[in-house]
C-alpha atoms as a PDB file:
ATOM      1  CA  UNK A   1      85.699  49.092  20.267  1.00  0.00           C
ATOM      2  CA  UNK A   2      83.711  49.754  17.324  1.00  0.00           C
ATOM      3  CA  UNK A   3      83.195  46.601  16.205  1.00  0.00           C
ATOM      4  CA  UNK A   4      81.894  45.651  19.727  1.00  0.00           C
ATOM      5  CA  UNK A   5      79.340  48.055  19.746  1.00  0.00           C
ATOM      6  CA  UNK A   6      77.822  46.769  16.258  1.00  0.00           C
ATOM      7  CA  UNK A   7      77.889  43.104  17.163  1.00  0.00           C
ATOM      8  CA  UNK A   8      76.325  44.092  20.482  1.00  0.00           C
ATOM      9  CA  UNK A   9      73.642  46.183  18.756  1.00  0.00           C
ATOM     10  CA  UNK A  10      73.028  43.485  16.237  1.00  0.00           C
ATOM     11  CA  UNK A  11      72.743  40.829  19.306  1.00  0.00           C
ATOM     12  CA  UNK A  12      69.812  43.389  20.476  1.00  0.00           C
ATOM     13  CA  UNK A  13      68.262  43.617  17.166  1.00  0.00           C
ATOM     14  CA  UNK A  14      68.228  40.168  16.760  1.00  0.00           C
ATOM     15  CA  UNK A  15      66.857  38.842  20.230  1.00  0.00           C
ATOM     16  CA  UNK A  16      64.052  41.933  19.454  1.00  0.00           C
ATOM     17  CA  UNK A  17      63.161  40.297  16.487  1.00  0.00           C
ATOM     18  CA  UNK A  18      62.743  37.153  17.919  1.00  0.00           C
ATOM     19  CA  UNK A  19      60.848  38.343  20.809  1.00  0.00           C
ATOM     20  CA  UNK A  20      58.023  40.033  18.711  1.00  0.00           C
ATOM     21  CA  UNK A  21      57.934  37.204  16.425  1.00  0.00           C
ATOM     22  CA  UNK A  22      57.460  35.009  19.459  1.00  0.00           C
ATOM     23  CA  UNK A  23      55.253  37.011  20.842  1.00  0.00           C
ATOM     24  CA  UNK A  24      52.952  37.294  17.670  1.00  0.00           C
ATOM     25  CA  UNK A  25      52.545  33.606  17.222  1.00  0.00           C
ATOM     26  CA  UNK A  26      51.279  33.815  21.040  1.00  0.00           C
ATOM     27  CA  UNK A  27      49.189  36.606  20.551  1.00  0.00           C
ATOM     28  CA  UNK A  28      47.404  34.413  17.187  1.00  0.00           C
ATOM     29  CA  UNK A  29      47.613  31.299  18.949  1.00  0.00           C
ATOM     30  CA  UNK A  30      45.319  32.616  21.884  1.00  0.00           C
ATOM     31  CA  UNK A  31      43.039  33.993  19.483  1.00  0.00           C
ATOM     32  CA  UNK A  32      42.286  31.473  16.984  1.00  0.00           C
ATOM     33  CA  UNK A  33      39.209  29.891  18.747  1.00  0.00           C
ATOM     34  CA  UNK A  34      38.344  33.610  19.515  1.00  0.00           C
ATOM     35  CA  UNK A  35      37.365  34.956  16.345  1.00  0.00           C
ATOM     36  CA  UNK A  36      34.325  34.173  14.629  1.00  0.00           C
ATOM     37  CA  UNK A  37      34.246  35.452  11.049  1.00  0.00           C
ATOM     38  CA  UNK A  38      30.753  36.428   9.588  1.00  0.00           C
ATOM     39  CA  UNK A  39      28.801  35.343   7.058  1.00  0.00           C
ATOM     40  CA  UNK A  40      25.145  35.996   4.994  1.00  0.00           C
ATOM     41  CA  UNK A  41      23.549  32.679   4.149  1.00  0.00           C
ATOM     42  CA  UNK A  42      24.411  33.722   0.147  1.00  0.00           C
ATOM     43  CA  UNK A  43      28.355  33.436   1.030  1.00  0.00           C
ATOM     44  CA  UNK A  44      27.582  29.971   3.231  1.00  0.00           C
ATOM     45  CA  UNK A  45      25.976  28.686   0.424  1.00  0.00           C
ATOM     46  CA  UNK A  46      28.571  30.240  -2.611  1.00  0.00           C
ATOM     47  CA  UNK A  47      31.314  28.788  -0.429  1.00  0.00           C
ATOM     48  CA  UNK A  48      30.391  26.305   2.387  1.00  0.00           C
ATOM     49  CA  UNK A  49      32.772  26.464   5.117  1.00  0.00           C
ATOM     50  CA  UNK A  50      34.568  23.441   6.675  1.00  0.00           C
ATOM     51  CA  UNK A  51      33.142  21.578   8.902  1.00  0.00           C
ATOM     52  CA  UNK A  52      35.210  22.290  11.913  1.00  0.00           C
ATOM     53  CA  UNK A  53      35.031  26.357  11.608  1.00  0.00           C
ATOM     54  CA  UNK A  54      32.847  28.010  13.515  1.00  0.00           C
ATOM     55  CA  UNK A  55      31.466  31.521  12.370  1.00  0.00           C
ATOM     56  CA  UNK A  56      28.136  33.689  12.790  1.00  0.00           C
ATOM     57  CA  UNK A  57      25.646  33.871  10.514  1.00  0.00           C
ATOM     58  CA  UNK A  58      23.030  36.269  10.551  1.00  0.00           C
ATOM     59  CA  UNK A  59      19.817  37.348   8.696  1.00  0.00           C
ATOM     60  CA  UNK A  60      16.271  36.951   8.712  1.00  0.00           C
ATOM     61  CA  UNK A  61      14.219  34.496  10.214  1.00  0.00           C
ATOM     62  CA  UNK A  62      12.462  32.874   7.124  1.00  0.00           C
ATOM     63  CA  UNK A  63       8.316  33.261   7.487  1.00  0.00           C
ATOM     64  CA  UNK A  64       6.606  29.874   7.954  1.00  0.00           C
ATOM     65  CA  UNK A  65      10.130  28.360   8.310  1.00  0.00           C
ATOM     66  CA  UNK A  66      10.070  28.105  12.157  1.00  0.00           C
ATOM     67  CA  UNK A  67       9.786  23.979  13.914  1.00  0.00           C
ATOM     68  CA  UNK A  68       9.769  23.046  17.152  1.00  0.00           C
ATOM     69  CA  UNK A  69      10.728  19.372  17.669  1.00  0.00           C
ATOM     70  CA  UNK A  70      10.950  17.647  20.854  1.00  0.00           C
ATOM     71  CA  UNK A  71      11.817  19.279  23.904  1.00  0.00           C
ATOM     72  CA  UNK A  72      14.266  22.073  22.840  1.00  0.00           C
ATOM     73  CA  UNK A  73      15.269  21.375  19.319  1.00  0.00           C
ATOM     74  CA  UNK A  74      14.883  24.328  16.942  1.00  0.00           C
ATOM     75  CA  UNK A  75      14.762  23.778  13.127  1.00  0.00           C
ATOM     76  CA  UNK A  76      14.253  27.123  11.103  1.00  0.00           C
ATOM     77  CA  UNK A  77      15.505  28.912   7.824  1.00  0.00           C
ATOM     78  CA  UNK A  78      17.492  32.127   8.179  1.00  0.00           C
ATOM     79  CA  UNK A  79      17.905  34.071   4.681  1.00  0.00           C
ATOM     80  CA  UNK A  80      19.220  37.343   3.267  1.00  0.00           C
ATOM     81  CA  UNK A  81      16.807  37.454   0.413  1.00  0.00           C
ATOM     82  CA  UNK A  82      19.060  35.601  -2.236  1.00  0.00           C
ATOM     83  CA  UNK A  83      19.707  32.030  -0.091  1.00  0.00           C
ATOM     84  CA  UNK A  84      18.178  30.728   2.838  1.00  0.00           C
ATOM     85  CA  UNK A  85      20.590  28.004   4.766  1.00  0.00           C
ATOM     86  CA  UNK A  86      18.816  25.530   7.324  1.00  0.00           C
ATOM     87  CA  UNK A  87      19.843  26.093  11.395  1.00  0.00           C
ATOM     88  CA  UNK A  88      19.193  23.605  13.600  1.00  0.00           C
ATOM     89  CA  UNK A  89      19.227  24.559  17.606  1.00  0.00           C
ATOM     90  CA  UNK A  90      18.705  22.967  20.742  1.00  0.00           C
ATOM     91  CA  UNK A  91      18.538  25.037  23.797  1.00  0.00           C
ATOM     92  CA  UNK A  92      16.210  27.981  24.732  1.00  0.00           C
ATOM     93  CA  UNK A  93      15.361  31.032  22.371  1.00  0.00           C
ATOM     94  CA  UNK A  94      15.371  34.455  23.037  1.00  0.00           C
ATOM     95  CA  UNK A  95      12.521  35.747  24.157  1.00  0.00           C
ATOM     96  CA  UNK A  96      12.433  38.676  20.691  1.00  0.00           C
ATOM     97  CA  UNK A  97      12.935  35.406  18.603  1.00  0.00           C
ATOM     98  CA  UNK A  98      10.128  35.397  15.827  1.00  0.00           C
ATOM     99  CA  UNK A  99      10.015  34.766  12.004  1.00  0.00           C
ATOM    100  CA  UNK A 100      10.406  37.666   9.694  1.00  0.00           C
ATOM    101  CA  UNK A 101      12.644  38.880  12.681  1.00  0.00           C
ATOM    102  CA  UNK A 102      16.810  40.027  12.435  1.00  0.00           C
ATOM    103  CA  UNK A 103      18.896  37.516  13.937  1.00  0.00           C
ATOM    104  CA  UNK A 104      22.939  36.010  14.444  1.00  0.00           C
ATOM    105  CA  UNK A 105      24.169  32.287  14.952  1.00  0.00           C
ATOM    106  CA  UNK A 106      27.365  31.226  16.174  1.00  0.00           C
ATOM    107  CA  UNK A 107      27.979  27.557  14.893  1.00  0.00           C
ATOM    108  CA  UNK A 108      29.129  25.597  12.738  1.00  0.00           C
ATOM    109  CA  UNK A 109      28.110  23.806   8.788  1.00  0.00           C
ATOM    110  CA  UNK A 110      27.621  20.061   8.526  1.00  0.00           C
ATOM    111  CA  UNK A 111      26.172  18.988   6.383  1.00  0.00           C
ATOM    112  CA  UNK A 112      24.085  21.261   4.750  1.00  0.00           C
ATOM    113  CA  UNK A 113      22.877  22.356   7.939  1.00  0.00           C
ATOM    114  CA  UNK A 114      24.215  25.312  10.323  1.00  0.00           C
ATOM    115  CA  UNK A 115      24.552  23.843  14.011  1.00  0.00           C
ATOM    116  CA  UNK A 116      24.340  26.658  15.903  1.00  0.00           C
ATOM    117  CA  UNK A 117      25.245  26.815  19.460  1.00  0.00           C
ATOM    118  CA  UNK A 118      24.181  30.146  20.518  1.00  0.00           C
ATOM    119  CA  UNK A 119      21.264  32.634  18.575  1.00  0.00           C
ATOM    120  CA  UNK A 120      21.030  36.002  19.455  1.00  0.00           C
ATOM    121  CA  UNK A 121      17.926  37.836  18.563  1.00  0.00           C
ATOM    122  CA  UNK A 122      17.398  41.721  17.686  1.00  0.00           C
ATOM    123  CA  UNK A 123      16.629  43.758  21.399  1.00  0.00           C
ATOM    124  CA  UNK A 124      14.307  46.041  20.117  1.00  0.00           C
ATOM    125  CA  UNK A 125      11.879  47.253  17.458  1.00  0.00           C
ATOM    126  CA  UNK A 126      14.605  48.764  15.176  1.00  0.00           C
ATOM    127  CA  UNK A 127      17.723  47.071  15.835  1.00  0.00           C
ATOM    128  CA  UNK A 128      19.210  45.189  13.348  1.00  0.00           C
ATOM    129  CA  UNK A 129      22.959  43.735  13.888  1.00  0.00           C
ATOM    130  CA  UNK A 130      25.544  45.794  11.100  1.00  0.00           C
ATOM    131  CA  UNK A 131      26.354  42.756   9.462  1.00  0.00           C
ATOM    132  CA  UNK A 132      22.573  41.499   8.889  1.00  0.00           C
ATOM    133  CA  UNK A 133      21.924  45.287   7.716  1.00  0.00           C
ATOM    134  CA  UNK A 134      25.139  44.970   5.001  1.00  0.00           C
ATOM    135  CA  UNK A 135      24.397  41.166   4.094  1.00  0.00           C
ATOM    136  CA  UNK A 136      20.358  42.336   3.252  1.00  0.00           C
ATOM    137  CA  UNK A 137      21.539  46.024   1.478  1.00  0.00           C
ATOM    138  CA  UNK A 138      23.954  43.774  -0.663  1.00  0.00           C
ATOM    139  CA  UNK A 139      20.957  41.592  -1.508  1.00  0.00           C
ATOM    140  CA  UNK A 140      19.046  44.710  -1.861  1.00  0.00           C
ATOM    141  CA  UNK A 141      16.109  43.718   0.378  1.00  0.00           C
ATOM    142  CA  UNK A 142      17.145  46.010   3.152  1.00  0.00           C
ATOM    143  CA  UNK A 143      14.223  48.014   3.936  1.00  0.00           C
ATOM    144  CA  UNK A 144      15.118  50.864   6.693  1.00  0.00           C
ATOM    145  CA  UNK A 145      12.886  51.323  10.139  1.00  0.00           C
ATOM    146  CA  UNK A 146      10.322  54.511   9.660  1.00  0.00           C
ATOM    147  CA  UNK A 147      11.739  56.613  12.408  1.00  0.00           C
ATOM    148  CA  UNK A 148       9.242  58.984  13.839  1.00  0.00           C
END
């Protein structure tokens, strides 16, 4: 009778394991086109990334960097203060969009150039996303809003 017992809770054990293991690779299957890892335009230049990955990138719109080309095609510089890495766009900006402004990219590097598929632009006149705020404090150009 003993001996039941243990193979039987053993049996459990076992299909348990197998079930969250199962379940896991699911779980990181489903999310692999979900996550979008971040990066300054000093790391995308240290390291370019493949290709095929898309990530954000986010920093400040370089001044005097900003082209419009024909119809919606968007060439401009974003930088942290150490590198500055070309984006290329083609759709509509955001309306806050503006050089010397905060902003993030979701895309992709080819190239040399980050092909960026959606641009998201700071809401107001002291928002600044977390990651642009820790990419510019490691570059040490970070300069905080005055608040009154």
């Amino acid at each position: 009778m003993k001996g039941l017992k243990k193979k039987r809770r053993i049996q459990v054990i076992s299909v348990a394991a197998v079930a969250l293991l199962i379940s896991t690779a699911l779980i990181g299957y489903a999310l692999r086109d979900g996550i979008n890892y971040f990066r300054s335009p000093s790391q995308v230049v240290a390291e370019p990334p493949a290709p095929t990955e898309v990530f954000r990138i986010g920093g400040l719109v370089e001044e005097g960097s900003l082209e419009r080309g024909q119809g919606e095609n968007i060439l401009f510089r974003v930088t942290d203060g150490g590198d500055a890495v070309q984006v290329h766009f083609t759709g509509i900006l955001p309306d806050l969009f503006e050089e010397g402004q905060g902003m993030v990219g979701t895309g992709s590097y080819v190239n040399g150039i980050f092909e960026a598929s959606e641009i998201l632009a700071k809401h107001d006149e002291t928002y600044m996303p977390k990651e642009v705020v820790d990419a510019l404090k490691e570059q040490g150009v970070y300069q905080a809003p005055n608040e009154s």
